[in-house]
C-alpha atoms as a PDB file:
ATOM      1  CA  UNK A   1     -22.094  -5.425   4.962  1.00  0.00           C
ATOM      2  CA  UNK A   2     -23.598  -5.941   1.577  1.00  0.00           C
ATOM      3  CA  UNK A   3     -23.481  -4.535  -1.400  1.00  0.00           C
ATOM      4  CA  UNK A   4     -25.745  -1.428  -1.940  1.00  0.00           C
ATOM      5  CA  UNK A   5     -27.754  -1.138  -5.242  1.00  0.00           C
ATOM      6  CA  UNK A   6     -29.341   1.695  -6.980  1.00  0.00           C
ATOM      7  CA  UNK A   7     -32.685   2.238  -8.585  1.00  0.00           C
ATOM      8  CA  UNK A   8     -31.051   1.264 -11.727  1.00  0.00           C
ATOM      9  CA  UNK A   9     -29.510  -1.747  -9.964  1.00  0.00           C
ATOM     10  CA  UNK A  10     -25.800  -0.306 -10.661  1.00  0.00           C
ATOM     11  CA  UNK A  11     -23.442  -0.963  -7.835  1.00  0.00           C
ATOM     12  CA  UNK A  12     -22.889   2.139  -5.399  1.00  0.00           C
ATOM     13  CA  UNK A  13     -20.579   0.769  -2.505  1.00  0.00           C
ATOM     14  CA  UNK A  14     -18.282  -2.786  -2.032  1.00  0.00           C
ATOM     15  CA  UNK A  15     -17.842  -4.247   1.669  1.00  0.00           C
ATOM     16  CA  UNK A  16     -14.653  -2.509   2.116  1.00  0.00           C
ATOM     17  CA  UNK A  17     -15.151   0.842   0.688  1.00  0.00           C
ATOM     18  CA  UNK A  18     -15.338   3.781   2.789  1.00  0.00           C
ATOM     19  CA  UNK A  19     -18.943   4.333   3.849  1.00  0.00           C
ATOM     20  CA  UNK A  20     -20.174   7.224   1.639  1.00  0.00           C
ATOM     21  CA  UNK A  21     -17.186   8.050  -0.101  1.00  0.00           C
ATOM     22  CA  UNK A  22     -18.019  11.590  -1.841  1.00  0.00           C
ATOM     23  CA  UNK A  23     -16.646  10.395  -5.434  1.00  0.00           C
ATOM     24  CA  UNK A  24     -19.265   7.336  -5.425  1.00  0.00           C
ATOM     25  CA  UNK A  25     -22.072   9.648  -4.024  1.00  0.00           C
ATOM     26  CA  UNK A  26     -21.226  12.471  -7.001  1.00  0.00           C
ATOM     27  CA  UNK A  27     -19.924  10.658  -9.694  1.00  0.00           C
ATOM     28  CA  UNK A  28     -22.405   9.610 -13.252  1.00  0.00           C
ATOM     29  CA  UNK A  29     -23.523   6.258 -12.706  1.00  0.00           C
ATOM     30  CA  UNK A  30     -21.039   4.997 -15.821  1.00  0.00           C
ATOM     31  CA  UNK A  31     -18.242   6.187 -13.962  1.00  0.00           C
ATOM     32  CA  UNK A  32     -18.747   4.488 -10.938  1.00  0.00           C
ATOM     33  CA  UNK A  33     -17.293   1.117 -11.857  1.00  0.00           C
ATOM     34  CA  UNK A  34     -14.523   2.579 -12.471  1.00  0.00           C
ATOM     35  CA  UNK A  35     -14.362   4.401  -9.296  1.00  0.00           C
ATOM     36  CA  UNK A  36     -14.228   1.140  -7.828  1.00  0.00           C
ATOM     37  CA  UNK A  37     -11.666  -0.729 -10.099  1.00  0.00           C
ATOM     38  CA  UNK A  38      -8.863   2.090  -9.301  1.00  0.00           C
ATOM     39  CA  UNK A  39      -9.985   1.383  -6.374  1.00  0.00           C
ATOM     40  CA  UNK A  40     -10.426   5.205  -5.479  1.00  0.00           C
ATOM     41  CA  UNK A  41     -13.615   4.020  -3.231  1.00  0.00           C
ATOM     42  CA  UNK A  42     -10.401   2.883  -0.484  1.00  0.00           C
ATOM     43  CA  UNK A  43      -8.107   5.059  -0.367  1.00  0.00           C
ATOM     44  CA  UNK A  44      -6.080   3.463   2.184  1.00  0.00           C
ATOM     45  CA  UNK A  45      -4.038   1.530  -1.000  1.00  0.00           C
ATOM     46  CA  UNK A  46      -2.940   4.539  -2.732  1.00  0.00           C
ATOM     47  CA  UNK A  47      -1.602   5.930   1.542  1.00  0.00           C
ATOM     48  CA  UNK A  48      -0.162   2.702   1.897  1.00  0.00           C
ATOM     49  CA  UNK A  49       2.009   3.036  -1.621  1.00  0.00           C
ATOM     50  CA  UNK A  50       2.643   6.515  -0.933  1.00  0.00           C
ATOM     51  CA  UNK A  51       4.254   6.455   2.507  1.00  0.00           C
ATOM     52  CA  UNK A  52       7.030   4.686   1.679  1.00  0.00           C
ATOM     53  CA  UNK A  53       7.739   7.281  -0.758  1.00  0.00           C
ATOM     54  CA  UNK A  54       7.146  10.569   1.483  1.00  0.00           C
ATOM     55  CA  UNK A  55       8.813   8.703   4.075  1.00  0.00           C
ATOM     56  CA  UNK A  56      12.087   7.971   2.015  1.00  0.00           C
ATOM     57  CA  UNK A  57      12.018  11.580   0.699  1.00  0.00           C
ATOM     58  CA  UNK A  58      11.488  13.170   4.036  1.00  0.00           C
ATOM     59  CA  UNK A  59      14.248  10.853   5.284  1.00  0.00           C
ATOM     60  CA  UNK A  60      16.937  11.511   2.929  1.00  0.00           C
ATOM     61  CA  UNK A  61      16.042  15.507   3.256  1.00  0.00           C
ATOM     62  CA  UNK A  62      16.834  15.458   6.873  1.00  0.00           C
ATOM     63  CA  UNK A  63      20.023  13.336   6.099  1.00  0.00           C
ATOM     64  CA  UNK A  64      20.901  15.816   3.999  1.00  0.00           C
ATOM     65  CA  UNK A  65      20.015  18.574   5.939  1.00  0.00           C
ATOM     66  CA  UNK A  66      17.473  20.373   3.674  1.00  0.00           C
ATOM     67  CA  UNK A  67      14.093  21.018   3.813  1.00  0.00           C
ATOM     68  CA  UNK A  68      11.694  18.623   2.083  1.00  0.00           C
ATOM     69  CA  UNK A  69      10.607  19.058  -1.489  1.00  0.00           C
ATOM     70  CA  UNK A  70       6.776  19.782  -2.137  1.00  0.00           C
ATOM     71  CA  UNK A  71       7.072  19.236  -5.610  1.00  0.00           C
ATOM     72  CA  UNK A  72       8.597  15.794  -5.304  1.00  0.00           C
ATOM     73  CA  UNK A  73       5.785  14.506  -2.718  1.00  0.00           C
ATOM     74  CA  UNK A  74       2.789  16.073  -4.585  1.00  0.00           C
ATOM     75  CA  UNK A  75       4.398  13.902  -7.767  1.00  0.00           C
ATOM     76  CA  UNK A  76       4.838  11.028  -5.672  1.00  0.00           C
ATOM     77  CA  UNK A  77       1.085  11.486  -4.678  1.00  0.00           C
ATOM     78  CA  UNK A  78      -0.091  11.634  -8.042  1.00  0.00           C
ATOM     79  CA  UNK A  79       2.085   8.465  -8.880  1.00  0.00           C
ATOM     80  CA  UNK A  80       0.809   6.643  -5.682  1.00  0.00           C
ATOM     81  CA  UNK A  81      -3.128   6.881  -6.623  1.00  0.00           C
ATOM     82  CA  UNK A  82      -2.950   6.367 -10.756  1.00  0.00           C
ATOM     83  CA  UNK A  83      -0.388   3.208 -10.042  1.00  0.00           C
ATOM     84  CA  UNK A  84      -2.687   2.053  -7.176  1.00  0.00           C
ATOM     85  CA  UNK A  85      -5.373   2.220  -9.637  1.00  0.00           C
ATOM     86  CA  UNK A  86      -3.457   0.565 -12.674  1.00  0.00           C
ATOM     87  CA  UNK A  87      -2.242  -2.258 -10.117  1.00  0.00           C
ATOM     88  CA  UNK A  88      -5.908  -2.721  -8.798  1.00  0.00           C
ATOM     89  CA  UNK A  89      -7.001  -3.053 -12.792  1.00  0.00           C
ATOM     90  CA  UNK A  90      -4.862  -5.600 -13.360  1.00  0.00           C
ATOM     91  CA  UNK A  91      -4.940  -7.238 -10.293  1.00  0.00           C
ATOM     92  CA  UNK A  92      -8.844  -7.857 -10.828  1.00  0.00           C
ATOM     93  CA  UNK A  93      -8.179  -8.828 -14.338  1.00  0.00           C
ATOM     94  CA  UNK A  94      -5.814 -11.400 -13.678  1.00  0.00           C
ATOM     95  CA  UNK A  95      -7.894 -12.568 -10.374  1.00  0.00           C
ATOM     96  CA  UNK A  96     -11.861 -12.233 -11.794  1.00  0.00           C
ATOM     97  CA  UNK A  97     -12.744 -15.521 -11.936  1.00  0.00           C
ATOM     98  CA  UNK A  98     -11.469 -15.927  -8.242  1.00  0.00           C
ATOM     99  CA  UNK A  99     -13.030 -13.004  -6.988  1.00  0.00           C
ATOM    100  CA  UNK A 100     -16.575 -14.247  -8.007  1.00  0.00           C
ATOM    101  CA  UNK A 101     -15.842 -17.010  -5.625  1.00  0.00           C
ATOM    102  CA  UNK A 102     -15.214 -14.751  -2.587  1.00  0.00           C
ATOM    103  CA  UNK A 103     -17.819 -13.030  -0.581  1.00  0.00           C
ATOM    104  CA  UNK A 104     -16.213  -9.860  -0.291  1.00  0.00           C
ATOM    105  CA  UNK A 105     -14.735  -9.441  -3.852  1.00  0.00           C
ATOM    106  CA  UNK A 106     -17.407 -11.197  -6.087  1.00  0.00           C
ATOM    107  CA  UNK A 107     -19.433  -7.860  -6.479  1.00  0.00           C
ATOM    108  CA  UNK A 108     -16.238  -5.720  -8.057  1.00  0.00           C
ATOM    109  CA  UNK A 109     -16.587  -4.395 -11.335  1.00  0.00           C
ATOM    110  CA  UNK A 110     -14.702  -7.175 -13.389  1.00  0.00           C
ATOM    111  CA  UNK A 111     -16.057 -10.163 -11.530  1.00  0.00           C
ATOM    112  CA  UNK A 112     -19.441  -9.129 -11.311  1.00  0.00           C
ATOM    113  CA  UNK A 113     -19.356  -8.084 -15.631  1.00  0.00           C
ATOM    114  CA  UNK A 114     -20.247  -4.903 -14.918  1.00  0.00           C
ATOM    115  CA  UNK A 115     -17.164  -3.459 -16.876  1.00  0.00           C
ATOM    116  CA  UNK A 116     -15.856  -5.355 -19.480  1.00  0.00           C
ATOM    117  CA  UNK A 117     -12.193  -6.449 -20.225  1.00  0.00           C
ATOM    118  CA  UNK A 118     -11.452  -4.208 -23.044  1.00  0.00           C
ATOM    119  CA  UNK A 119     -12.856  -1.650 -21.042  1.00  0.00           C
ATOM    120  CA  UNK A 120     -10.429  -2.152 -18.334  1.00  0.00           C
ATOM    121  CA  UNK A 121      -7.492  -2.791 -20.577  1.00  0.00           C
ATOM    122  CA  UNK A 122      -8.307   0.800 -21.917  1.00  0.00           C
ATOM    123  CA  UNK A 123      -8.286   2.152 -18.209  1.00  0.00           C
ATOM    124  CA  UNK A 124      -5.308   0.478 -16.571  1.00  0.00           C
ATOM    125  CA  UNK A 125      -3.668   1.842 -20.247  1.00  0.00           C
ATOM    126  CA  UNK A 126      -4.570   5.490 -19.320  1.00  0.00           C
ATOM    127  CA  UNK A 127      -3.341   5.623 -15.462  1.00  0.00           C
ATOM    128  CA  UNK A 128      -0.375   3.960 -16.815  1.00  0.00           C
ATOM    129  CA  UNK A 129       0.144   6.672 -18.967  1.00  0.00           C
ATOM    130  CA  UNK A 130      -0.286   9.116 -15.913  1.00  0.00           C
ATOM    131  CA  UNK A 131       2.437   7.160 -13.982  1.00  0.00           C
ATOM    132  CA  UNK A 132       4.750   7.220 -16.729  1.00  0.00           C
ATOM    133  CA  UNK A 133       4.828  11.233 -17.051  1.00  0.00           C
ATOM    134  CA  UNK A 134       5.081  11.049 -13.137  1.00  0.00           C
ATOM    135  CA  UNK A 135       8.004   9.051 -13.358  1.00  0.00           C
ATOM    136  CA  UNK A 136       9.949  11.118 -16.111  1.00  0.00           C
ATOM    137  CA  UNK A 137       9.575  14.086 -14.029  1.00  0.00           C
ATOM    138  CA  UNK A 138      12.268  12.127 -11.732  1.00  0.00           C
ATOM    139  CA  UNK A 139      16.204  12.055 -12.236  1.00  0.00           C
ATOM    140  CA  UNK A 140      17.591   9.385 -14.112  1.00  0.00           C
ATOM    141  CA  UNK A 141      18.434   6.751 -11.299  1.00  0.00           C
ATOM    142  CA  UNK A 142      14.936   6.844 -10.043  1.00  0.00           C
ATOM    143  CA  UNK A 143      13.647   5.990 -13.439  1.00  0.00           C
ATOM    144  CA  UNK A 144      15.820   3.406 -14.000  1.00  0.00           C
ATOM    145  CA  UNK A 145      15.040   1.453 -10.317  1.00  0.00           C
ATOM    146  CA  UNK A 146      11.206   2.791 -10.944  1.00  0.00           C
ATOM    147  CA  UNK A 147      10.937   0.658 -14.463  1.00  0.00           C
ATOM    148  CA  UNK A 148      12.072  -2.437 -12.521  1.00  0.00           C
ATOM    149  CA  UNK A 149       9.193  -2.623 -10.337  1.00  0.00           C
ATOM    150  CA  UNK A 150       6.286  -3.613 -12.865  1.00  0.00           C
ATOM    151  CA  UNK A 151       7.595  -6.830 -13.212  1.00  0.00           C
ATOM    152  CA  UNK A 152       6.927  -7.312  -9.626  1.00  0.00           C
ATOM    153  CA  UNK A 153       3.305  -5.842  -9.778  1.00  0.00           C
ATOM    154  CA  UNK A 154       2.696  -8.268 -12.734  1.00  0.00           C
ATOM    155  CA  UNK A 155       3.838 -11.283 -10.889  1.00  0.00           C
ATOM    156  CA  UNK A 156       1.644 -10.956  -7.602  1.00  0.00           C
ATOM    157  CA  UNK A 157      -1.909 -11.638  -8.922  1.00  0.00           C
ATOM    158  CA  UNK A 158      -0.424 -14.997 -10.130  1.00  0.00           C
ATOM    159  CA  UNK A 159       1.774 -15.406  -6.275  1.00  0.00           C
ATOM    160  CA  UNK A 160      -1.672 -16.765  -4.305  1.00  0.00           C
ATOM    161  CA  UNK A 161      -1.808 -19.463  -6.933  1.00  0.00           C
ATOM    162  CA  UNK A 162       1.741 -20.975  -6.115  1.00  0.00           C
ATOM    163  CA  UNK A 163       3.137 -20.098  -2.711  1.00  0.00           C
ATOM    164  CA  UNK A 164       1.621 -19.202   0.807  1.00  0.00           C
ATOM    165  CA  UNK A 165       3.802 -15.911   0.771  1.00  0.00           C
ATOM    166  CA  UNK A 166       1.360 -13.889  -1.886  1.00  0.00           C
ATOM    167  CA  UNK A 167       1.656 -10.584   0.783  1.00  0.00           C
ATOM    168  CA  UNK A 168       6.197 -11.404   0.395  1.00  0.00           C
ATOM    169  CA  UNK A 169       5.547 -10.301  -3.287  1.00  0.00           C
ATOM    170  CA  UNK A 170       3.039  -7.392  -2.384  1.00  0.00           C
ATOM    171  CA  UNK A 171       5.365  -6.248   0.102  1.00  0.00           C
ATOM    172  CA  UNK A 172       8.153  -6.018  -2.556  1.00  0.00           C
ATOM    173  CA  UNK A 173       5.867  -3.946  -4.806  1.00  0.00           C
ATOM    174  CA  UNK A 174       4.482  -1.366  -2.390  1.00  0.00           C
ATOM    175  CA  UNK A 175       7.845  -0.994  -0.436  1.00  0.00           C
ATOM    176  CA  UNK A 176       9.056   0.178  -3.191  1.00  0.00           C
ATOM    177  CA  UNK A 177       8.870   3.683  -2.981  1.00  0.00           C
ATOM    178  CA  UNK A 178      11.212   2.967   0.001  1.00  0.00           C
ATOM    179  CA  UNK A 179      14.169   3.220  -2.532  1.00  0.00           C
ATOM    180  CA  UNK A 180      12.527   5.752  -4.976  1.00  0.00           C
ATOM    181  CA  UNK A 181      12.255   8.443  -2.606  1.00  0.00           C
ATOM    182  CA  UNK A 182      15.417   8.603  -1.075  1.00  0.00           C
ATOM    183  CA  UNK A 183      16.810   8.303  -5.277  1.00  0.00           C
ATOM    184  CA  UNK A 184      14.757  11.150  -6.331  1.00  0.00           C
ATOM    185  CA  UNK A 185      16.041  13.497  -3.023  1.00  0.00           C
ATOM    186  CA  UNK A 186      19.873  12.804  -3.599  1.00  0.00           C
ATOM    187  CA  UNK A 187      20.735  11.224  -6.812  1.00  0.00           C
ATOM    188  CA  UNK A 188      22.191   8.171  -5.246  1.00  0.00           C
ATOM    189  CA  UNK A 189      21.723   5.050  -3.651  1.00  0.00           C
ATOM    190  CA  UNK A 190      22.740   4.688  -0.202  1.00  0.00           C
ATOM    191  CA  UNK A 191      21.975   2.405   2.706  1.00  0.00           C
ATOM    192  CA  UNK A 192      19.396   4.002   4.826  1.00  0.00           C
ATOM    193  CA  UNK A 193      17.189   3.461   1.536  1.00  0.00           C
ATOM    194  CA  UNK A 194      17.878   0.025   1.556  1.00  0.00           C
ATOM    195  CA  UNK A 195      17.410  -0.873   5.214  1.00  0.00           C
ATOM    196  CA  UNK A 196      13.423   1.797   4.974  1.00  0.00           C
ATOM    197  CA  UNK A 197      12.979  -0.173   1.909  1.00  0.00           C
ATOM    198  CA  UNK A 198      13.143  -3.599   4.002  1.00  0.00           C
ATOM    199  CA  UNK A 199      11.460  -1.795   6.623  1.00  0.00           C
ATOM    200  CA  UNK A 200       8.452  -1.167   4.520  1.00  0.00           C
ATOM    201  CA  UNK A 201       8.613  -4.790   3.120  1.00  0.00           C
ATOM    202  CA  UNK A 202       7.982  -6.552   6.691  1.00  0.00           C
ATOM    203  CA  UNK A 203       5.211  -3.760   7.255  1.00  0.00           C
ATOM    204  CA  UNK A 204       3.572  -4.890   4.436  1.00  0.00           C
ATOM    205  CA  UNK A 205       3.581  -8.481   4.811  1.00  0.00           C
ATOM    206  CA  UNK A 206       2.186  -7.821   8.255  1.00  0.00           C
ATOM    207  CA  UNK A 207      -0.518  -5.662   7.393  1.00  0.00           C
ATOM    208  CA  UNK A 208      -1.590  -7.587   4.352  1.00  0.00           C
ATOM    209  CA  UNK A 209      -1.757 -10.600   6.390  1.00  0.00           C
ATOM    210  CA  UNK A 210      -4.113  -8.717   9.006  1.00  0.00           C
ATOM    211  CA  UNK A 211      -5.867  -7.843   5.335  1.00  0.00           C
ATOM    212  CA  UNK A 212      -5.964 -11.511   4.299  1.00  0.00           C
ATOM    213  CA  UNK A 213      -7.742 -12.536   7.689  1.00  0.00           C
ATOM    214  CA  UNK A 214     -11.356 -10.979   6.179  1.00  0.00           C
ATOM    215  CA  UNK A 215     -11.092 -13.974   3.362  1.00  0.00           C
ATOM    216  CA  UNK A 216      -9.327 -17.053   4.940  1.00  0.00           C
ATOM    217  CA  UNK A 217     -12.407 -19.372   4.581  1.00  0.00           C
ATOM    218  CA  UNK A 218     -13.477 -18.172   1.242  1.00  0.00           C
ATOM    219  CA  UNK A 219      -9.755 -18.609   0.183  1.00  0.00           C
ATOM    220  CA  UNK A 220      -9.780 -21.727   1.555  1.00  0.00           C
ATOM    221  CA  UNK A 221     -12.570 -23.307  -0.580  1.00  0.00           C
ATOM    222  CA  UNK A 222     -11.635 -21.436  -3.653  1.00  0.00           C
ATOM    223  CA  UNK A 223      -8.214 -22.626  -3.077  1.00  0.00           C
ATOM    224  CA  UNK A 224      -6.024 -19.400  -2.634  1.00  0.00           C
ATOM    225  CA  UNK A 225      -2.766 -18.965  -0.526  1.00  0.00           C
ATOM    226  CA  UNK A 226      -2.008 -16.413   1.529  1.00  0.00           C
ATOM    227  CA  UNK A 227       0.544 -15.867   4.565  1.00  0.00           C
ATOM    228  CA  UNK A 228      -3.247 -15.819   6.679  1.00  0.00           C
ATOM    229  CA  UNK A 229      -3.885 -19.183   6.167  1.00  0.00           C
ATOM    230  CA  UNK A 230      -0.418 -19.824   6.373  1.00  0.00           C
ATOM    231  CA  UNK A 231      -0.286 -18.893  10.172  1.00  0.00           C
ATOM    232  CA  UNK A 232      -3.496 -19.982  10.975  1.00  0.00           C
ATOM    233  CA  UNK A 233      -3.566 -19.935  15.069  1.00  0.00           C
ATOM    234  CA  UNK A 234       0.019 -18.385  15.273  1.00  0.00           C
ATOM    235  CA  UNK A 235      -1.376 -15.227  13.748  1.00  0.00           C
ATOM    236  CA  UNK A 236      -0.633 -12.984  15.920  1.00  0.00           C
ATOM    237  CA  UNK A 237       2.613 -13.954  16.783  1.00  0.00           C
ATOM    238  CA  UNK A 238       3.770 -13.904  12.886  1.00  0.00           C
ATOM    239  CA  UNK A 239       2.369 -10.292  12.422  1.00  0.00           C
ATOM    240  CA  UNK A 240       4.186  -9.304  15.523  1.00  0.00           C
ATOM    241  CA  UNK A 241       7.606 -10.589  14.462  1.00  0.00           C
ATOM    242  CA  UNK A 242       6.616  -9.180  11.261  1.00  0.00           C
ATOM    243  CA  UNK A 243       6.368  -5.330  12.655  1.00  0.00           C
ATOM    244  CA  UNK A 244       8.868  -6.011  15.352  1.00  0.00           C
ATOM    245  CA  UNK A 245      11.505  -6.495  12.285  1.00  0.00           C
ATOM    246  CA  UNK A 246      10.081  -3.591  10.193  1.00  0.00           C
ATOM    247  CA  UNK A 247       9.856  -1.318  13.678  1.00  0.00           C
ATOM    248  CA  UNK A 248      13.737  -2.296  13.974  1.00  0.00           C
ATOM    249  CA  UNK A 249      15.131  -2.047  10.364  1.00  0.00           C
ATOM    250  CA  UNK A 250      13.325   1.741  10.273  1.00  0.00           C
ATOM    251  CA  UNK A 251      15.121   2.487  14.032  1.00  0.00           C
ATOM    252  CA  UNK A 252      18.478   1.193  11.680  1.00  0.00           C
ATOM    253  CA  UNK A 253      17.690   3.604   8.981  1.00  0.00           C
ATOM    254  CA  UNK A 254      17.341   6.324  10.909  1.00  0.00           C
ATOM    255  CA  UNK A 255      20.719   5.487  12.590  1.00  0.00           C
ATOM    256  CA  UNK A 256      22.385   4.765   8.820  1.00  0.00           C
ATOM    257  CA  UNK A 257      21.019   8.269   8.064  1.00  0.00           C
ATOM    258  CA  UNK A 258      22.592   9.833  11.352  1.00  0.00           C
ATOM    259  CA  UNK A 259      19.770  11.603  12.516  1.00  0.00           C
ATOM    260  CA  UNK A 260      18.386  13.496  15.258  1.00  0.00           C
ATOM    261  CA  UNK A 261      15.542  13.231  18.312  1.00  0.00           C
ATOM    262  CA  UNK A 262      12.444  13.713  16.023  1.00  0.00           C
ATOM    263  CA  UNK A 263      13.815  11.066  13.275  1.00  0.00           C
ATOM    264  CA  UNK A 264      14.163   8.344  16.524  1.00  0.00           C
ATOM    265  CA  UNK A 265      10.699   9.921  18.204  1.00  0.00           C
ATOM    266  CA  UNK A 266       8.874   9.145  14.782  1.00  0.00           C
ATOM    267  CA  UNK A 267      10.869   5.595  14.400  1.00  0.00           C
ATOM    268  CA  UNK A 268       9.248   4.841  18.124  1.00  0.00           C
ATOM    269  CA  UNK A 269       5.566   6.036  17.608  1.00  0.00           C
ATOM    270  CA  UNK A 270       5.839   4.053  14.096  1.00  0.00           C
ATOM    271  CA  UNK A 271       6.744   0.616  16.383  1.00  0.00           C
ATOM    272  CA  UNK A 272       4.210   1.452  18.933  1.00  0.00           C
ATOM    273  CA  UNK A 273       1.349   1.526  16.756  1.00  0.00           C
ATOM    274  CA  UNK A 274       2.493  -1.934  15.047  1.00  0.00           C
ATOM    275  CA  UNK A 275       2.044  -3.338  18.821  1.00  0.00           C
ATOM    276  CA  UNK A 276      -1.301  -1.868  19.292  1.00  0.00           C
ATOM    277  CA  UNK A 277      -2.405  -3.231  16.454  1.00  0.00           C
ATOM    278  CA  UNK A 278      -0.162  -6.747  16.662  1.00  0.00           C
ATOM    279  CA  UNK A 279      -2.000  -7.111  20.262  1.00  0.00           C
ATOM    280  CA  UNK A 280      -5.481  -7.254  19.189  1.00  0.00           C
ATOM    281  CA  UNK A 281      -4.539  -9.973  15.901  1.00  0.00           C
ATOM    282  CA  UNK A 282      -6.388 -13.303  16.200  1.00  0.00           C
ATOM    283  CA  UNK A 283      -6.836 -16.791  14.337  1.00  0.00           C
ATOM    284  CA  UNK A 284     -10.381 -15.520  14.935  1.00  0.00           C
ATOM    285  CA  UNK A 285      -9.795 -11.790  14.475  1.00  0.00           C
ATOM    286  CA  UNK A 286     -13.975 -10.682  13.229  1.00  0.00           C
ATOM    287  CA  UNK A 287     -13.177  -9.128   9.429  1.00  0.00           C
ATOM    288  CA  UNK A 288     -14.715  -6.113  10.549  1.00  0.00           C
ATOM    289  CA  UNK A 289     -11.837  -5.508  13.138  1.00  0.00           C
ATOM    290  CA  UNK A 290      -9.384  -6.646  10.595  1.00  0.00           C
ATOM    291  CA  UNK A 291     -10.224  -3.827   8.091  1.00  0.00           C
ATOM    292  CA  UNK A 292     -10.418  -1.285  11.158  1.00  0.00           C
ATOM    293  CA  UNK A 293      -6.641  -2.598  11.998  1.00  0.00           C
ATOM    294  CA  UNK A 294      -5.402  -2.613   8.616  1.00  0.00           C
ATOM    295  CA  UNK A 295      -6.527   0.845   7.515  1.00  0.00           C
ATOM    296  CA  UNK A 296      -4.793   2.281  10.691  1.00  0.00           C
ATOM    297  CA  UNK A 297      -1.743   1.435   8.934  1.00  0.00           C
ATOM    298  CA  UNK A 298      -1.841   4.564   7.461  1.00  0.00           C
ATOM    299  CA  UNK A 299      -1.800   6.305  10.903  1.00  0.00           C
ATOM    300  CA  UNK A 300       0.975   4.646  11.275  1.00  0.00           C
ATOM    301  CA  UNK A 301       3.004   5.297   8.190  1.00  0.00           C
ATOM    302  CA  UNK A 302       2.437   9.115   9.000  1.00  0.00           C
ATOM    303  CA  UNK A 303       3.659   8.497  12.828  1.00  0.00           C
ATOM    304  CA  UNK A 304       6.854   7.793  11.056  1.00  0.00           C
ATOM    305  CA  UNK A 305       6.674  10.064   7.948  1.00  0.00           C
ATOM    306  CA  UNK A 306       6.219  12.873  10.513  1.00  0.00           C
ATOM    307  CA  UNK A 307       9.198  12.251  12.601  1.00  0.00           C
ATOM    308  CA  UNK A 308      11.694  12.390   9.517  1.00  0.00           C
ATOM    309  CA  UNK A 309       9.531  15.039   8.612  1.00  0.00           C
ATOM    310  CA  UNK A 310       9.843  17.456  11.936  1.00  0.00           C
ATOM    311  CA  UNK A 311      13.715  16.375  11.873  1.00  0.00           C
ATOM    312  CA  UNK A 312      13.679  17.890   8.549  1.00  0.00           C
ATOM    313  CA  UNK A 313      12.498  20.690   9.301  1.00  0.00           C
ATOM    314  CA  UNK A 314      14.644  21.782  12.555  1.00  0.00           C
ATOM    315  CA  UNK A 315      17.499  20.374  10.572  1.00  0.00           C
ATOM    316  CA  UNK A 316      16.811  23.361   8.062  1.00  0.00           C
ATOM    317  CA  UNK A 317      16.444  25.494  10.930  1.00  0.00           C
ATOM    318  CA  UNK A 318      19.603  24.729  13.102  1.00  0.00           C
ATOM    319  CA  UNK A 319      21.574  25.038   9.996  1.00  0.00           C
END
């Protein structure tokens, strides 16, 4: 897929945006760069940072018991798209140069000039902004473990450069919300966070490796690392460890967490759709069936959202 143009020659859709996305078909033509930079075009980023969140939440409500709070996932969905957005800007800040190199990223805003640098620092300033009063809304714990994270997020544009584990770092970053949920529900730290936190980590790494498969001879001449390249014809056995260890460290969370039949239901549809999608992974894996596999990880973040969420629920109900 190429990149579409307008009359004006402005850019209307990149290679891995959803086909027809309503905000790029509505949206003034000056906004839609920046569309695109917060990456609001793919939604399947700002899922993928949010289900960790909704999932710790809905897993510490059913620990404790109690029905799951609204208010704290709508916040946590506001927090998940304006720091997707922020981490986008300054991902393509750090990486423009690169992504002029690479087929599928050369035509984003940054790389191809068509918003400036200023102009972006002003923009990743503002969502900032917007994460920040998301963030205070939170107790004081969850502040305090949220302010740590950034210094992750800045270090990962610069991880391709210097190790073969770029999608480790990433998977640190948007796991994240593995711990912040679970904070933000109780107050506390406990150990089912930790062990949905490491869950989410290995999910990541997996998934962002099947992501990584769409760019692994472009990276290769423009001299990027990545866990993709890393593998190379053992692919599909790395992803598969990958989600096997995520599928079992979320089974141990729900176990920390002493939960009921729905909790372990969700925990099992969660691990089989990591082997659907571990089955069809390939050295040679077409980078159209890589996006379709990666963007069914949020199908499969809900699989398990929805089982803590349904234990919940009947939780509230038995009680």
């Amino acid at each position: 897929m190429t990149l579409t143009q307008n009359q004006s020659g402005a850019a209307e859709a990149l290679p891995d945006a959803v086909s027809g996305h309503p905000l790029l078909r509505l949206a003034p033509a000056p906004v839609k760069p920046f569309i695109q930079l917060a990456r609001l075009d793919r939604p399947i980023g700002w899922w993928l940072l949010l289900l960790p969140c909704w999932e710790s939440s809905a897993l510490a409500a059913a620990a404790l018991g109690a029905a799951p709070d609204i208010k704290q996932l709508a916040l946590f969905f506001l927090g998940a798209v304006s720091m997707r957005g922020a981490g986008s800007t300054y991902n393509d800040l750090v990486d423009r140069n690169i992504d002029a190199q690479v087929e599928r990223t050369r035509n984003r805003p940054l790389a191809s000039g068509r918003v400036s640098a200023r102009a972006a620092i002003v923009f990743l300033v503002a969502q900032c902004l917007v994460g920040l009063f998301v963030l205070l809304s939170f107790n004081g714990l969850t502040i305090a473990l949220a302010l740590a994270s950034p210094l992750i997020v800045l270090l990962y544009p610069f991880a391709k450069r210097f190790t073969s584990w770029p999608q480790a770092i990433l998977g640190c970053a948007f796991a994240y919300g593995g711990l912040l949920g679970w904070t933000a529900r109780t107050g506390s730290f406990d150990w089912p966070a930790l062990l949905l936190y490491l869950s989410a980590i290995f999910w990541t790494i997996g998934y962002d490796t099947i992501y990584a498969l769409q760019d692994v001879k472009d990276d290769a001449r423009a001299g990027v690392l990545s866990t993709a390249r890393l593998f190379g014809s053992r692919v599909r056995l790395a992803v598969g460890t990958l989600y096997a260890i995520s599928a079992i460290f979320a089974w141990v969370a729900v176990a920390a967490a002493h939960l009921g039949v729905f909790a372990h239901l969700g925990a099992l549809a969660f691990a089989a759709h990591l082997a659907w999608q571990a089955r069809q992974v390939g050295e040679d894996c077409p980078p159209a069936l890589a996006l379709t596999l990666f963007r069914a990880n949020r199908d499969a973040g809900l699989l398990l959202f929805a089982g803590f969420l349904v234990q919940s629920l009947a939780s509230t109900f038995h009680s």
